[in-house]
Protein backbone atom coordinates (compact mmCIF):
# COMPACT_ATOMS: atom_id res chain seq x y z
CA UNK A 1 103.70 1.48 89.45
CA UNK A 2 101.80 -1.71 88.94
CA UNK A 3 101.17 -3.20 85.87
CA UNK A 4 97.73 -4.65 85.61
CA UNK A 5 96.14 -6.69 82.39
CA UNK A 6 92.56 -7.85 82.15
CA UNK A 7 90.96 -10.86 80.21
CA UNK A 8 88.03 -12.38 80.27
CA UNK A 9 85.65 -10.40 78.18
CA UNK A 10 83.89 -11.15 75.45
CA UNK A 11 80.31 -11.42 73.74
CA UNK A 12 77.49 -12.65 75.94
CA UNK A 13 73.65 -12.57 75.31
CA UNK A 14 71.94 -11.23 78.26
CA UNK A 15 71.39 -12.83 81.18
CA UNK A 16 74.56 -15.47 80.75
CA UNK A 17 77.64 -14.80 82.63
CA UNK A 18 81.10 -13.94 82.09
CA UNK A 19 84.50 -13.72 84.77
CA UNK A 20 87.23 -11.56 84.69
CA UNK A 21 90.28 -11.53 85.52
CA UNK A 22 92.89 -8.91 86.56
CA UNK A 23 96.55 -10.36 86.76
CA UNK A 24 99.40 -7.76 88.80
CA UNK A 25 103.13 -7.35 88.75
CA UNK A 26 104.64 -5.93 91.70
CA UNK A 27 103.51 -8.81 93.60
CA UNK A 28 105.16 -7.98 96.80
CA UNK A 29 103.09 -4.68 97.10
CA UNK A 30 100.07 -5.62 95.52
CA UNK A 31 98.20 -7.55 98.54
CA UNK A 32 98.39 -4.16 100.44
CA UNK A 33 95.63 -2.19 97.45
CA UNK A 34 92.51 -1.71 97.59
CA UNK A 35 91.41 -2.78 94.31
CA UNK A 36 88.52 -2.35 91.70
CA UNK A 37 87.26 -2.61 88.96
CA UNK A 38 86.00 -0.17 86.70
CA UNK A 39 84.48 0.35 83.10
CA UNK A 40 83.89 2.84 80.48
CA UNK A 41 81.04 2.33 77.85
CA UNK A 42 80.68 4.91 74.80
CA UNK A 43 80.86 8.33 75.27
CA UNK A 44 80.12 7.53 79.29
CA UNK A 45 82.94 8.22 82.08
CA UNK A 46 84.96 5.82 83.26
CA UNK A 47 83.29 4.60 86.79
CA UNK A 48 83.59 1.92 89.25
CA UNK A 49 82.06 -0.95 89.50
CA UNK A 50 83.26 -2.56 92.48
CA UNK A 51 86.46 -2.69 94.76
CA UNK A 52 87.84 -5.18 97.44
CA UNK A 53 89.90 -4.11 100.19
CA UNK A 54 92.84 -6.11 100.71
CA UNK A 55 91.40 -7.57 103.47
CA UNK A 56 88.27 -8.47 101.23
CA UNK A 57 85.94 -6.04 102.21
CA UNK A 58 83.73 -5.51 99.13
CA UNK A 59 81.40 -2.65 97.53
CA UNK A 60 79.51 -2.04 94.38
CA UNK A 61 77.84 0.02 92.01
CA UNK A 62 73.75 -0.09 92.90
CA UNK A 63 73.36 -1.17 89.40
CA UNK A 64 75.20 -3.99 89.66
CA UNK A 65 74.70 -5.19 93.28
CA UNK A 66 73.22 -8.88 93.41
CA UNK A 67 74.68 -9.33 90.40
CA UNK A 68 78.41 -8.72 90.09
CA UNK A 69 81.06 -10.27 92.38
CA UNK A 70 84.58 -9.06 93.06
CA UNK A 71 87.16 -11.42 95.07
CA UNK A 72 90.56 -11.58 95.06
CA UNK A 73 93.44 -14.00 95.66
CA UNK A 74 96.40 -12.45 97.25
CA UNK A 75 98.66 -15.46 96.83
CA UNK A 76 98.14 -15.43 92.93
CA UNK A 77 98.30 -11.53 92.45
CA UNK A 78 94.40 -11.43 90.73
CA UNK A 79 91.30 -9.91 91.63
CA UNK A 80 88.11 -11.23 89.41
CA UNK A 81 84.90 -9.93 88.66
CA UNK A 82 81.86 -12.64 88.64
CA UNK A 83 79.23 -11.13 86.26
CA UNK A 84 75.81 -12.68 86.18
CA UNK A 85 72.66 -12.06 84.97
CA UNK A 86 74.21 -9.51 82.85
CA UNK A 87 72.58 -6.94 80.79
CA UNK A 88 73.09 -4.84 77.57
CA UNK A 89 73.91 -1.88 80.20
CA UNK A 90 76.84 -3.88 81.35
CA UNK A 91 78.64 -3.42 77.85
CA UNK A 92 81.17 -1.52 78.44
CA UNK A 93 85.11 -1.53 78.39
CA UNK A 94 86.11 -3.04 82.03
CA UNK A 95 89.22 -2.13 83.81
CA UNK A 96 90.81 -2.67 86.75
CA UNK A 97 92.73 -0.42 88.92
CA UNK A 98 93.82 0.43 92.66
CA UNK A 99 91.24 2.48 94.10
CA UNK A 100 91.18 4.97 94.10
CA UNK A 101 92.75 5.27 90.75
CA UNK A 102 96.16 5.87 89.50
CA UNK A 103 96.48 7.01 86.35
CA UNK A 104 99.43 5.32 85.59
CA UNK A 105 98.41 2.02 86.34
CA UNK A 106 95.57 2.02 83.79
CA UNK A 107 95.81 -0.98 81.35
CA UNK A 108 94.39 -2.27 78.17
CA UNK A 109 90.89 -3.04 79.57
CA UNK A 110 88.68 -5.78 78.03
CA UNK A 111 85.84 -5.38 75.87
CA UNK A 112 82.05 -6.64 77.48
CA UNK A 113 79.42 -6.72 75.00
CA UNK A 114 75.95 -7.98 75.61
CA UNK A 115 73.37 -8.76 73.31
CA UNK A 116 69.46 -8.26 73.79
């Protein structure tokens, strides 16, 4: 199991920015995921956003390609999500995760609202 905590949300009017941040445990496994991120907004499934492979492929959602960038820094056990131009469709609960998911590794999440 890896543990996995987020930070980095917050309140944003649309079209500013925000980065998050997704810190491991488990360090000596964790270069070796394929990671994502994810997010969940009211009463919606939880879906991806984007993942990274661990040798730094990417991919992402169509509805946030262009906009959204996922890296990842093996030596410091993160993987970050670049948001720009963000819109009141991004607010959601993000969350990171391997992918695909394990249920077990699911953490806190942190909150993205965005404000017309």
């Amino acid at each position: 199991q890896v543990q996995l905590v987020e930070s980095g949300g917050g309140l944003v009017q649309a079209g500013g920015s925000l980065r998050l941040s997704c810190a491991a445990s488990r360090t000596s496994i964790f270069r070796f995921f394929t990671m994502g991120w994810y997010r969940q907004a009211p009463g919606k499934q939880r879906t991806l956003v984007a993942s990274i492979t661990s040798g730094g492929v990417t991919n992402y959602a169509d509805s946030v390609k262009d906009r959204f960038t996922i890296s990842r820094d093996n030596a410091k056990n993160t993987v970050d999500l670049q948001m720009n131009s963000l819109k009141p469709e991004d607010t959601a609960v993000y969350y990171c995760n391997k992918w695909p998911a394990t249920p077990v590794d699911w953490g806190q999440g942190t909150q993205v609202n965005v404000s017309s």
